[in-house]
C-alpha atoms as a PDB file:
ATOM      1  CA  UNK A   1      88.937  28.294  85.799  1.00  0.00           C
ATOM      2  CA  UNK A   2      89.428  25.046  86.658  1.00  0.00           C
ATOM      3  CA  UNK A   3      88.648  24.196  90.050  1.00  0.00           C
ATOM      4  CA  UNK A   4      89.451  20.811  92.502  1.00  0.00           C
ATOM      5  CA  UNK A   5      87.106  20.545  95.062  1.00  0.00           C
ATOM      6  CA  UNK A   6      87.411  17.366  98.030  1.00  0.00           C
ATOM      7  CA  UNK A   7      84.498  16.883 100.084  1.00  0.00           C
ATOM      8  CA  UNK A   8      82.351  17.977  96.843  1.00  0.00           C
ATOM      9  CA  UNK A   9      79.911  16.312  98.352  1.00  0.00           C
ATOM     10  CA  UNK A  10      79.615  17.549 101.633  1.00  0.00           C
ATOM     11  CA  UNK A  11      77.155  20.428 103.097  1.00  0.00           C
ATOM     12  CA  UNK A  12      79.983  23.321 101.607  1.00  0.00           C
ATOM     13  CA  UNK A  13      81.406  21.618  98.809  1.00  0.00           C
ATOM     14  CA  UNK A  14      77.981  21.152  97.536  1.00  0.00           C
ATOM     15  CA  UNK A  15      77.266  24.772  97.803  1.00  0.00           C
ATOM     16  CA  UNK A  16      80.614  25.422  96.309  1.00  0.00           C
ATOM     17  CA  UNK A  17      80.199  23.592  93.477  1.00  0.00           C
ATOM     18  CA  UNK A  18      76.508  25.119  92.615  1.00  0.00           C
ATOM     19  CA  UNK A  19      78.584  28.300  92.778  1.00  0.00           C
ATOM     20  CA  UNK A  20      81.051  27.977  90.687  1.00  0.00           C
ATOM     21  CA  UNK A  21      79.339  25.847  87.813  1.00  0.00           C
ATOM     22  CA  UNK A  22      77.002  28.880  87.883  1.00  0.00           C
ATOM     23  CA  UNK A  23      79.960  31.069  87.368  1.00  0.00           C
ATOM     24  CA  UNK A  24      81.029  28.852  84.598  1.00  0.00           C
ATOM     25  CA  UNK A  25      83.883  27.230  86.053  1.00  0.00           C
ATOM     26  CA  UNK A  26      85.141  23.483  85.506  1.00  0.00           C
ATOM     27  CA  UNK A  27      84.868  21.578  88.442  1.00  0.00           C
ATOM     28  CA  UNK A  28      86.051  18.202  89.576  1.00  0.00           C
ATOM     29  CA  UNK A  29      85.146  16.526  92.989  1.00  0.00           C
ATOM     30  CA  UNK A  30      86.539  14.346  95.243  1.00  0.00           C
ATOM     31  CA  UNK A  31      84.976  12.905  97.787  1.00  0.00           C
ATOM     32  CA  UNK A  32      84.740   9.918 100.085  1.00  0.00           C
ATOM     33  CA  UNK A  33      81.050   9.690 100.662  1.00  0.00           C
ATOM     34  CA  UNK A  34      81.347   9.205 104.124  1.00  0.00           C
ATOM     35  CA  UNK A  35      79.166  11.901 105.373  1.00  0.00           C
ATOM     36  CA  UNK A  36      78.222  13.397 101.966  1.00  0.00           C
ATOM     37  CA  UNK A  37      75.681  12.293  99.462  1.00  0.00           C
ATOM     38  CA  UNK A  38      75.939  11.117  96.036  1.00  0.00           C
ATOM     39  CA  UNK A  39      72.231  13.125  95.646  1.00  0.00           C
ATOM     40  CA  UNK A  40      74.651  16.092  96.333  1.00  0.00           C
ATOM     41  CA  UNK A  41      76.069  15.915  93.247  1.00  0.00           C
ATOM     42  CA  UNK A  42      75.626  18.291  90.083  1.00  0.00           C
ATOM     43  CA  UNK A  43      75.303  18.090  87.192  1.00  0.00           C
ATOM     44  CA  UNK A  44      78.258  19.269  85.192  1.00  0.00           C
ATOM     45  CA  UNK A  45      81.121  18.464  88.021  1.00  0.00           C
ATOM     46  CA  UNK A  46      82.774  15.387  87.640  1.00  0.00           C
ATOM     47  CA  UNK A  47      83.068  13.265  91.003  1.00  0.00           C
ATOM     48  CA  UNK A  48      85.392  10.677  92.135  1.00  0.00           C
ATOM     49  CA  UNK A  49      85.163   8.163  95.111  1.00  0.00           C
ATOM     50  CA  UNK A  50      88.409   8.270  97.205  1.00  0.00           C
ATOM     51  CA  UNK A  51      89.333   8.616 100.307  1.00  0.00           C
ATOM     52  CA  UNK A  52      91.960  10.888 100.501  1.00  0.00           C
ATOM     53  CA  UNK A  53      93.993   9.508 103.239  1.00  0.00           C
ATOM     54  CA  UNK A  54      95.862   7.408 100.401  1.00  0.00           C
ATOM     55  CA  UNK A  55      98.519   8.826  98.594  1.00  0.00           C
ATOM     56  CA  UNK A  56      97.892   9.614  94.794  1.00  0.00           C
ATOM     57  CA  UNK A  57      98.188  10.669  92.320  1.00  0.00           C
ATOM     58  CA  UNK A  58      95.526  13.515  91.492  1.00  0.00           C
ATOM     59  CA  UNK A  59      96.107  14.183  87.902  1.00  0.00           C
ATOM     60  CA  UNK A  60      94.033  11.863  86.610  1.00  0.00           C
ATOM     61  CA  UNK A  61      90.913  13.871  87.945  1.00  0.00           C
ATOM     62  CA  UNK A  62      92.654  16.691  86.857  1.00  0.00           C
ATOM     63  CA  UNK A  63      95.213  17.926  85.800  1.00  0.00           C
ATOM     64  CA  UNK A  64      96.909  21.543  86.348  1.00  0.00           C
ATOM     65  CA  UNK A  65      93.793  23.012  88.404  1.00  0.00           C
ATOM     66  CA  UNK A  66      94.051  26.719  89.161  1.00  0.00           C
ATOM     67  CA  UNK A  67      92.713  26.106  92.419  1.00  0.00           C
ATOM     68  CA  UNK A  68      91.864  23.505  95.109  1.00  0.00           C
ATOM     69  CA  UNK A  69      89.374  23.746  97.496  1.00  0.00           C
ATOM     70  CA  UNK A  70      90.571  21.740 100.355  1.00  0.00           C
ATOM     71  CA  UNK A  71      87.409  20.965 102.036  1.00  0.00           C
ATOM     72  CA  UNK A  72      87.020  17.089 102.937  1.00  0.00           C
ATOM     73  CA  UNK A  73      87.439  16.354 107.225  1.00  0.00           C
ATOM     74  CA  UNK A  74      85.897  14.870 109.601  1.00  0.00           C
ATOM     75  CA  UNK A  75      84.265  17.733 111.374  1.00  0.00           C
ATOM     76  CA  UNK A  76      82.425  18.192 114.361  1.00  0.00           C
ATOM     77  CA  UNK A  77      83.647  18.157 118.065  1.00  0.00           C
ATOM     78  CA  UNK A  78      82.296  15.503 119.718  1.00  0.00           C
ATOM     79  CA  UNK A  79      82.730  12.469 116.827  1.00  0.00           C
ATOM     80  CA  UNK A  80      86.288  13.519 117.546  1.00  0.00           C
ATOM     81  CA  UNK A  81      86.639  12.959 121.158  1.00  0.00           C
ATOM     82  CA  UNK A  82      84.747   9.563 120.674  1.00  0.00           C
ATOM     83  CA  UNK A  83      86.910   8.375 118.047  1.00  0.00           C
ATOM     84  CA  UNK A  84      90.103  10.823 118.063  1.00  0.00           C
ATOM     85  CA  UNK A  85      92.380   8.375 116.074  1.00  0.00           C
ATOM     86  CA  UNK A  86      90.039   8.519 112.887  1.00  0.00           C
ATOM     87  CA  UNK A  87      89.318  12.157 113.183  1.00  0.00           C
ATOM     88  CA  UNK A  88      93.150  13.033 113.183  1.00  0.00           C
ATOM     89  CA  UNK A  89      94.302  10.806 110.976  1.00  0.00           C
ATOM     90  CA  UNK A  90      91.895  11.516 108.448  1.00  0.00           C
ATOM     91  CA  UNK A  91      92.180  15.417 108.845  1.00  0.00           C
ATOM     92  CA  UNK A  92      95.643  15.816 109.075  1.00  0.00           C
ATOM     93  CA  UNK A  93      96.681  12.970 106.327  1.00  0.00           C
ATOM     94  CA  UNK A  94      94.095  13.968 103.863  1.00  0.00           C
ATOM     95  CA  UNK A  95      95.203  17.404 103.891  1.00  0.00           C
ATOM     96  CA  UNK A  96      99.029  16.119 103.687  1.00  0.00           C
ATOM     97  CA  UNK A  97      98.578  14.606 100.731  1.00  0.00           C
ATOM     98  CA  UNK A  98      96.247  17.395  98.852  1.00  0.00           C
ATOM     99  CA  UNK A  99      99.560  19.522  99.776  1.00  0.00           C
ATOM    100  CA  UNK A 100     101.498  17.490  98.695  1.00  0.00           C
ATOM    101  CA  UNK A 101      99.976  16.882  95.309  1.00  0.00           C
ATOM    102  CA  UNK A 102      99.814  21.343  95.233  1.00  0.00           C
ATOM    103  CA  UNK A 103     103.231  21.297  95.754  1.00  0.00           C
ATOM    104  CA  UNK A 104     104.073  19.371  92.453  1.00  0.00           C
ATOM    105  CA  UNK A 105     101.903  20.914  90.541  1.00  0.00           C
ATOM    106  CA  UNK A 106     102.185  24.632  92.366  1.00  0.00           C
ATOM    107  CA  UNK A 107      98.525  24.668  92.432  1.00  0.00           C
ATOM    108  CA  UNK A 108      97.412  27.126  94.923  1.00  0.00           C
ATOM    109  CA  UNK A 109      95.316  25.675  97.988  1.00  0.00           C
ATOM    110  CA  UNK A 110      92.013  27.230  99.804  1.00  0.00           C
ATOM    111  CA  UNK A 111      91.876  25.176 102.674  1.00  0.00           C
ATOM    112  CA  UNK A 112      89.226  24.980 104.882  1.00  0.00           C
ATOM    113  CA  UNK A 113      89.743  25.757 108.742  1.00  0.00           C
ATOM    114  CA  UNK A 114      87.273  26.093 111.463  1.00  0.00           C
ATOM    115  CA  UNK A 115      86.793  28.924 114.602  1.00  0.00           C
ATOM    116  CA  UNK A 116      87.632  26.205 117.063  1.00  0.00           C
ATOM    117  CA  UNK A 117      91.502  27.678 117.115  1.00  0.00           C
ATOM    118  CA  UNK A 118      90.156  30.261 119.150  1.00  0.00           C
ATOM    119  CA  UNK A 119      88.376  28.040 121.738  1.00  0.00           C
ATOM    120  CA  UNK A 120      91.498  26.232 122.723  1.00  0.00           C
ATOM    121  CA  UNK A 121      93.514  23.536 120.211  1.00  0.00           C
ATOM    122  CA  UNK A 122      93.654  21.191 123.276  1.00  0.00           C
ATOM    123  CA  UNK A 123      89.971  21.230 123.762  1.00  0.00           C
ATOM    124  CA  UNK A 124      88.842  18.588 121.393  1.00  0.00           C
ATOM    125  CA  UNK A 125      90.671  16.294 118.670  1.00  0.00           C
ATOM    126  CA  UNK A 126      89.014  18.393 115.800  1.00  0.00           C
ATOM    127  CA  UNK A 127      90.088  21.581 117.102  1.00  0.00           C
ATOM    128  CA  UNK A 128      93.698  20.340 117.398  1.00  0.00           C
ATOM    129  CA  UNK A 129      93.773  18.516 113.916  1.00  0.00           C
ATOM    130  CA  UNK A 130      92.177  21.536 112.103  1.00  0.00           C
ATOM    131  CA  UNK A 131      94.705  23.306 113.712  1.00  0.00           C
ATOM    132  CA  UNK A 132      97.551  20.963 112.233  1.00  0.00           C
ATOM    133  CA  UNK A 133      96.034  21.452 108.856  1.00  0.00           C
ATOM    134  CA  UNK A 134      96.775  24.889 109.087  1.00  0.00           C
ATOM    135  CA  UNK A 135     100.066  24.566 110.364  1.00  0.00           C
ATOM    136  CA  UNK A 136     100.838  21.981 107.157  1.00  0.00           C
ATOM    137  CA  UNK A 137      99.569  25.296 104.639  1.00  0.00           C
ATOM    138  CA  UNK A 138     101.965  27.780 106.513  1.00  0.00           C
ATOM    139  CA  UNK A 139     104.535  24.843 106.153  1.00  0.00           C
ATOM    140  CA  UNK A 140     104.099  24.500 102.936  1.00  0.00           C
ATOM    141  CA  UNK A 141     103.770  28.218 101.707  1.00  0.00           C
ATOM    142  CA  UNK A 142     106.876  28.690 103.784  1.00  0.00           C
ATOM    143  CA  UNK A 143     109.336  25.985 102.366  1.00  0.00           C
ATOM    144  CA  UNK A 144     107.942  25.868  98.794  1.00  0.00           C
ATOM    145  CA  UNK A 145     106.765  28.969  98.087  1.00  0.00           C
ATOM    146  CA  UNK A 146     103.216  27.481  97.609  1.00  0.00           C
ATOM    147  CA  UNK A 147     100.178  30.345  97.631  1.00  0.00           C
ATOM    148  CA  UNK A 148      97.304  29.113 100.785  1.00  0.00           C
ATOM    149  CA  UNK A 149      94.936  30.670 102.417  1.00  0.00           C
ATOM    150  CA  UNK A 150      92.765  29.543 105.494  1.00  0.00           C
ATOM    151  CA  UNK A 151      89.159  29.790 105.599  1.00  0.00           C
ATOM    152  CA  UNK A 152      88.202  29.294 109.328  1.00  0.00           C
ATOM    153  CA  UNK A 153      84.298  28.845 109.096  1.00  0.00           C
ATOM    154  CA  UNK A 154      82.127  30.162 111.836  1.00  0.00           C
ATOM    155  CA  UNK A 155      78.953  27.522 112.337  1.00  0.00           C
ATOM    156  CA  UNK A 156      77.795  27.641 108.884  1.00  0.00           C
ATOM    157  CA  UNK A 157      74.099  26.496 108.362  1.00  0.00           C
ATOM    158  CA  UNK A 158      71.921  26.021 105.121  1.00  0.00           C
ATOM    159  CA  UNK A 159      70.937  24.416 102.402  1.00  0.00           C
ATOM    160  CA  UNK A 160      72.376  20.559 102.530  1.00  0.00           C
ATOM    161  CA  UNK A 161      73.390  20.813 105.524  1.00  0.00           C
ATOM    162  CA  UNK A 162      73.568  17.452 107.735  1.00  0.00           C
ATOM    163  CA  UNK A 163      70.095  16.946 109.997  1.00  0.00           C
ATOM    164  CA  UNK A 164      70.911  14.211 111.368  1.00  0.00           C
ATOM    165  CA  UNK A 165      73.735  12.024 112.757  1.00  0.00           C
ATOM    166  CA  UNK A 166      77.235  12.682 115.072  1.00  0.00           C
ATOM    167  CA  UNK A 167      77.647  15.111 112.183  1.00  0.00           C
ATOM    168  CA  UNK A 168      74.966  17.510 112.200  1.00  0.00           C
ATOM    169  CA  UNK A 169      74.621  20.969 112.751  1.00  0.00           C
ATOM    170  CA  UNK A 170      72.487  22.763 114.778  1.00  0.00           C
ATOM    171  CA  UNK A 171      70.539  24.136 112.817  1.00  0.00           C
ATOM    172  CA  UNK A 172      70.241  20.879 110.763  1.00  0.00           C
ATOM    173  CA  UNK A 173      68.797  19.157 113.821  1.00  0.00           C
ATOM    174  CA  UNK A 174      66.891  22.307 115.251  1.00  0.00           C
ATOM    175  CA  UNK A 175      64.881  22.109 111.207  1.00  0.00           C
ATOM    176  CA  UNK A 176      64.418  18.237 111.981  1.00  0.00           C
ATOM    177  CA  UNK A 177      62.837  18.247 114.911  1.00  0.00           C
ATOM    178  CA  UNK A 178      60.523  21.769 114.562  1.00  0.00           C
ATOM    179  CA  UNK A 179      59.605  19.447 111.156  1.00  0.00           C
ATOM    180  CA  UNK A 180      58.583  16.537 112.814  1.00  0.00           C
ATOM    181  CA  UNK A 181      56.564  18.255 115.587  1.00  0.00           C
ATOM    182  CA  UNK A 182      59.255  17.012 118.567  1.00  0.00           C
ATOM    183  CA  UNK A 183      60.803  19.382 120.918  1.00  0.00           C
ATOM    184  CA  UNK A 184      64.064  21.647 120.003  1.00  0.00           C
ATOM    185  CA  UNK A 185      66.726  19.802 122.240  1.00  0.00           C
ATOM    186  CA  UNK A 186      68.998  22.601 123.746  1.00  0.00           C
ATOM    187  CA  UNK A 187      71.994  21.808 125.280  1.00  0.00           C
ATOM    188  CA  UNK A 188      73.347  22.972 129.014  1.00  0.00           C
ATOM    189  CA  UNK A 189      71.271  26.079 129.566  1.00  0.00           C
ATOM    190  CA  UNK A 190      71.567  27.374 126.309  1.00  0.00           C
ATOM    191  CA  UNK A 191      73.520  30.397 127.072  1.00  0.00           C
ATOM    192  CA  UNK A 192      76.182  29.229 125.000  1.00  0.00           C
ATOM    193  CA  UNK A 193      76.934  32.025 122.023  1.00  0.00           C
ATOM    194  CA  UNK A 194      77.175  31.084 118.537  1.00  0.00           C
ATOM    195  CA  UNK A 195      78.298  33.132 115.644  1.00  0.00           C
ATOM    196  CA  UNK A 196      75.772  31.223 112.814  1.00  0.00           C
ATOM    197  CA  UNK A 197      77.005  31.918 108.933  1.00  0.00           C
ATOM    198  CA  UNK A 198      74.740  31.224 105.989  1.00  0.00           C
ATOM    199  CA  UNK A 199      76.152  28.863 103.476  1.00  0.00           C
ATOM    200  CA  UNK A 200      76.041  31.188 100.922  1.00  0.00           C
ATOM    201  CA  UNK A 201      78.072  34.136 102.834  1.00  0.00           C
ATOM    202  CA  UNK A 202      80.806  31.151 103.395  1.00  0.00           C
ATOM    203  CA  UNK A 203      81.076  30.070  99.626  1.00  0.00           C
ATOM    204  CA  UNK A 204      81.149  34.023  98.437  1.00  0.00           C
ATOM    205  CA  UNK A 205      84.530  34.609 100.712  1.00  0.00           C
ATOM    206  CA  UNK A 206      85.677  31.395  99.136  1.00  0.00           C
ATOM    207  CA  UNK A 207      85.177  32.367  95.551  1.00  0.00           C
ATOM    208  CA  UNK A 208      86.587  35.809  96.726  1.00  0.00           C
ATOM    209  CA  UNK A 209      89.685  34.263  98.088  1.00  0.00           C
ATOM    210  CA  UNK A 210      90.186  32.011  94.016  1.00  0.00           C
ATOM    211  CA  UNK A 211      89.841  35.499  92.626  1.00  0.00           C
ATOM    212  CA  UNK A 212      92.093  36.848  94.682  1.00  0.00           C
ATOM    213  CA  UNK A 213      94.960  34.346  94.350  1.00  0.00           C
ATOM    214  CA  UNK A 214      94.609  35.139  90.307  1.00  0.00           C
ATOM    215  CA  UNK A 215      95.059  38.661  90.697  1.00  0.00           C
ATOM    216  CA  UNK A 216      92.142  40.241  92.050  1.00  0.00           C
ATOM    217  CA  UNK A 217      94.312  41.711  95.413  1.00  0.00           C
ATOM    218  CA  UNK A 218      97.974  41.880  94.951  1.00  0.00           C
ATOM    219  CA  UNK A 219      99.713  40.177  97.869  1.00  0.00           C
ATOM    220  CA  UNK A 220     101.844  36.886  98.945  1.00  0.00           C
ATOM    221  CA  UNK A 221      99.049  34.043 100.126  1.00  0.00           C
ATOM    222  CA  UNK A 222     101.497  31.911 102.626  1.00  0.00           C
ATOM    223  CA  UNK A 223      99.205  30.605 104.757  1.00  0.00           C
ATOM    224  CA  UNK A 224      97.259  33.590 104.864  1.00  0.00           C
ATOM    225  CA  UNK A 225      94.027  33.534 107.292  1.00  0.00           C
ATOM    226  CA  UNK A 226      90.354  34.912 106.764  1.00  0.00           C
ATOM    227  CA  UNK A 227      87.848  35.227 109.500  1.00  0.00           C
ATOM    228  CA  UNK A 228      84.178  34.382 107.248  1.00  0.00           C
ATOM    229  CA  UNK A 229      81.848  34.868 109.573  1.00  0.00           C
ATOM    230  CA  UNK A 230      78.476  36.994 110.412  1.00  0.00           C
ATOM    231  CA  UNK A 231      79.666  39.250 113.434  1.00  0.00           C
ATOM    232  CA  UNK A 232      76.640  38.880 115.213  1.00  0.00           C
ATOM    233  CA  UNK A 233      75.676  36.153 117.692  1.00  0.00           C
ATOM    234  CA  UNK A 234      72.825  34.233 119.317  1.00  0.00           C
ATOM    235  CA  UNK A 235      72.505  32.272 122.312  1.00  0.00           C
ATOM    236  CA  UNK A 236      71.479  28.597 121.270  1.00  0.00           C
ATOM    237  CA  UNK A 237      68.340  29.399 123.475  1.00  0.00           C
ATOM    238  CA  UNK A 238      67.798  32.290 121.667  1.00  0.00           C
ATOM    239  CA  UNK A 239      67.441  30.184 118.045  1.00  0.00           C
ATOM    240  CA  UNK A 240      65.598  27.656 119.911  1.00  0.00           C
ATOM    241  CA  UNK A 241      62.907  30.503 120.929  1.00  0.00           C
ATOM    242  CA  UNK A 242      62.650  31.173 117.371  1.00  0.00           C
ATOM    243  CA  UNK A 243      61.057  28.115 116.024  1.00  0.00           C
ATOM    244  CA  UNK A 244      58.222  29.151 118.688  1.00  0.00           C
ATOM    245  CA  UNK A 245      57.802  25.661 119.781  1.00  0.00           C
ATOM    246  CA  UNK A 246      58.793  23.064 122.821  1.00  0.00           C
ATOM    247  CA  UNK A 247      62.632  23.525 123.896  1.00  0.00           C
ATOM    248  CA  UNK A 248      63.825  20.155 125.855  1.00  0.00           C
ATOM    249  CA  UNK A 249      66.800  20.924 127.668  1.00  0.00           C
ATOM    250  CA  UNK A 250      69.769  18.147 127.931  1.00  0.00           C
ATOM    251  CA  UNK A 251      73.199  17.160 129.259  1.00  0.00           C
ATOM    252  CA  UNK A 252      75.822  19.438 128.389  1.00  0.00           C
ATOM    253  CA  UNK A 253      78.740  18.080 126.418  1.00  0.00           C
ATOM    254  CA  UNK A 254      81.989  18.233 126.608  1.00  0.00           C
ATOM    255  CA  UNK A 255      84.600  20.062 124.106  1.00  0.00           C
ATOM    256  CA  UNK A 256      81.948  22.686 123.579  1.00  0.00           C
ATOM    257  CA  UNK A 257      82.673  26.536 124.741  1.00  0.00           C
ATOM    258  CA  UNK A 258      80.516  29.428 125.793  1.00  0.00           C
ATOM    259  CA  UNK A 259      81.461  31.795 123.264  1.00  0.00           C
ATOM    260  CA  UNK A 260      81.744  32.314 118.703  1.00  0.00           C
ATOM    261  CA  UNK A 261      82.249  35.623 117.255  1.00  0.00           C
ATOM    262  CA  UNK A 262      83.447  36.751 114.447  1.00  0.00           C
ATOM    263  CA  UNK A 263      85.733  39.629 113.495  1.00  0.00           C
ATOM    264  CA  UNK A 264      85.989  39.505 109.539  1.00  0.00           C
ATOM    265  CA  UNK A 265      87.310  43.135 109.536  1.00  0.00           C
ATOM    266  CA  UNK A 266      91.087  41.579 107.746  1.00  0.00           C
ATOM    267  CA  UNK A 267      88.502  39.861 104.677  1.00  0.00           C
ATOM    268  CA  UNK A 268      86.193  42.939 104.466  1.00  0.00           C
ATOM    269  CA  UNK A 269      89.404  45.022 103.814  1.00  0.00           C
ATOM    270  CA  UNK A 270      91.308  42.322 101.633  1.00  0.00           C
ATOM    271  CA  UNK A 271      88.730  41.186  99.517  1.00  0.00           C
ATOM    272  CA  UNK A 272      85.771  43.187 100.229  1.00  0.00           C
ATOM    273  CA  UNK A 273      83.992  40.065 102.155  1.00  0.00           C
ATOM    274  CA  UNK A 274      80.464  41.348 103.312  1.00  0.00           C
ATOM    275  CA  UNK A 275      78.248  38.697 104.958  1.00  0.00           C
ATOM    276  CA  UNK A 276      74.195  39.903 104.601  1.00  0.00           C
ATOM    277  CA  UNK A 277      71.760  36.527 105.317  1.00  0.00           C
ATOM    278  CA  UNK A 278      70.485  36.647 108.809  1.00  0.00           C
ATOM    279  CA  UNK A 279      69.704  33.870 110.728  1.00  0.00           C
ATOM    280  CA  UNK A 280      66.357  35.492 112.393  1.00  0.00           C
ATOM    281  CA  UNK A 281      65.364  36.297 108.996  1.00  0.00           C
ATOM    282  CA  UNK A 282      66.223  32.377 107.244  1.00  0.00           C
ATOM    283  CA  UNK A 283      64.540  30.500 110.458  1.00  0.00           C
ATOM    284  CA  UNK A 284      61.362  33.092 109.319  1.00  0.00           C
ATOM    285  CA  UNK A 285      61.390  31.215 106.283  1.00  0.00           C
ATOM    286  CA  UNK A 286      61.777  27.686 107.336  1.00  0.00           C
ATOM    287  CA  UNK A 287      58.710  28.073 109.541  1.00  0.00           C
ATOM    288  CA  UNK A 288      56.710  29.733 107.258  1.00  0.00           C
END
């Protein structure tokens, strides 16, 4: 197939695209760079530099994809609540404009959401303008019959993901520091619950949900949302204690809630999503 992909250079996108060049698939990126890598990129995608806030034109990356993969935002809670103005302008008008483009071209969209809906939209500017984004695919599906579905991610770690930064994960900075010998800095008391997702469970629901919207399950996309998850959680203390080194406890923050679980029961049945890395079993292999 042929396959648009924004934020190919981002911690999923990059995954993605190792995915589906491996599966054969032509893939263009587009990306803005600014908190992805051009050493993310691939050989064999093609990758553009725009920020997709402007209005354009997208067929001169490509023209008459079968899919887009509408990953590119500004994630993370607490860059938003510094700087909400960039955060929901950039989500919400990026993801405008991809639908937009769709819409001409009735190119079905896979856009990326994110578990914060449940946690309260009003909680943090990324949680509301995620939120937005999905409301703009149900719009869209709704008024011009275009097929979307929304992937809401449950705290995906891996491979490329960001270690450093107001943009990286957990598990990103957890690696850094156990790495550099420097104490595992827990938040609050570390009680708070986390449903972590390997990369690689994430990108196989999202290749499941392309399949799927070229005939593998036989059903009206409109906005249609998928749960990709583990089902299983961990206190943040609990991941800590499993580097087996110094924990350094600091100021919680706020936006942030007590509680992530999945319930992908709707994408198990749909399109037979079945998460299987382990978190206990991937921090095993990081510290050897």
């Amino acid at each position: 197939m042929r396959v648009l992909v924004t934020g190919g250079v981002g911690f999923v996108g990059t995954n993605l695209i190792k995915r589906l060049l491996k599966d054969g698939h032509e893939v263009v990126s587009i990306d803005n760079y600014s908190t992805g890598f051009k050493e993310n990129e691939q050989e064999g995608c093609e990758y553009h530099n725009f920020n997709l806030q402007h209005i354009y034109d997208f067929d001169s990356y490509m023209e008459n994809p079968d899919v887009v993969f509408h990953l590119a935002a500004l994630a993370r809670i607490q860059p938003s609540i510094k700087n909400p103005t960039i955060a929901i302008q950039n989500n919400f008008d990026s993801t405008l404009n991809v639908l937009e483009w769709a819409r001409k071209n009735n190119t079905p969209v896979v856009f990326a959401g994110s578990s914060s809906f449940h946690h309260g939209l009003w909680g943090s500017p990324y949680a509301w303008s995620k939120h937005a984004g999905e409301q703009l695919c149900r719009l869209y599906s709704n008024v011009y019959d275009l097929s979307t579905i929304i992937c809401r991610f449950y705290n995906v770690y891996g491979p490329h993901q960001l270690e450093e930064g107001t943009y990286a994960t957990v598990l990103g900075i957890f690696e850094k520091q156990y790495r550099e010998g420097k104490p595992l800095t827990v938040t609050g008391d570390g009680q708070q619950r986390r449903d972590f997702t390997h990369i690689e469970d994430i990108v196989d629901g999202l290749i499941k949900c392309m399949e799927a919207m070229h005939g593998a399950v036989d059903m009206r996309y409109a906005g249609e949302i998928f749960e990709l998850g583990r089902g299983v959680n961990f206190s943040i203390k609990e991941i800590a204690e499993m580097f087996g080194t110094e924990i350094e406890y600091i100021p919680k923050r706020p936006g942030e809630y007590d509680v992530t679980l999945c319930d992908y029961s709707k994408a198990n049945e749909t399109l037979d999503y079945n998460p299987v890395k382990n978190i206990d079993e991937y921090i095993k292999e990081v510290i050897g």
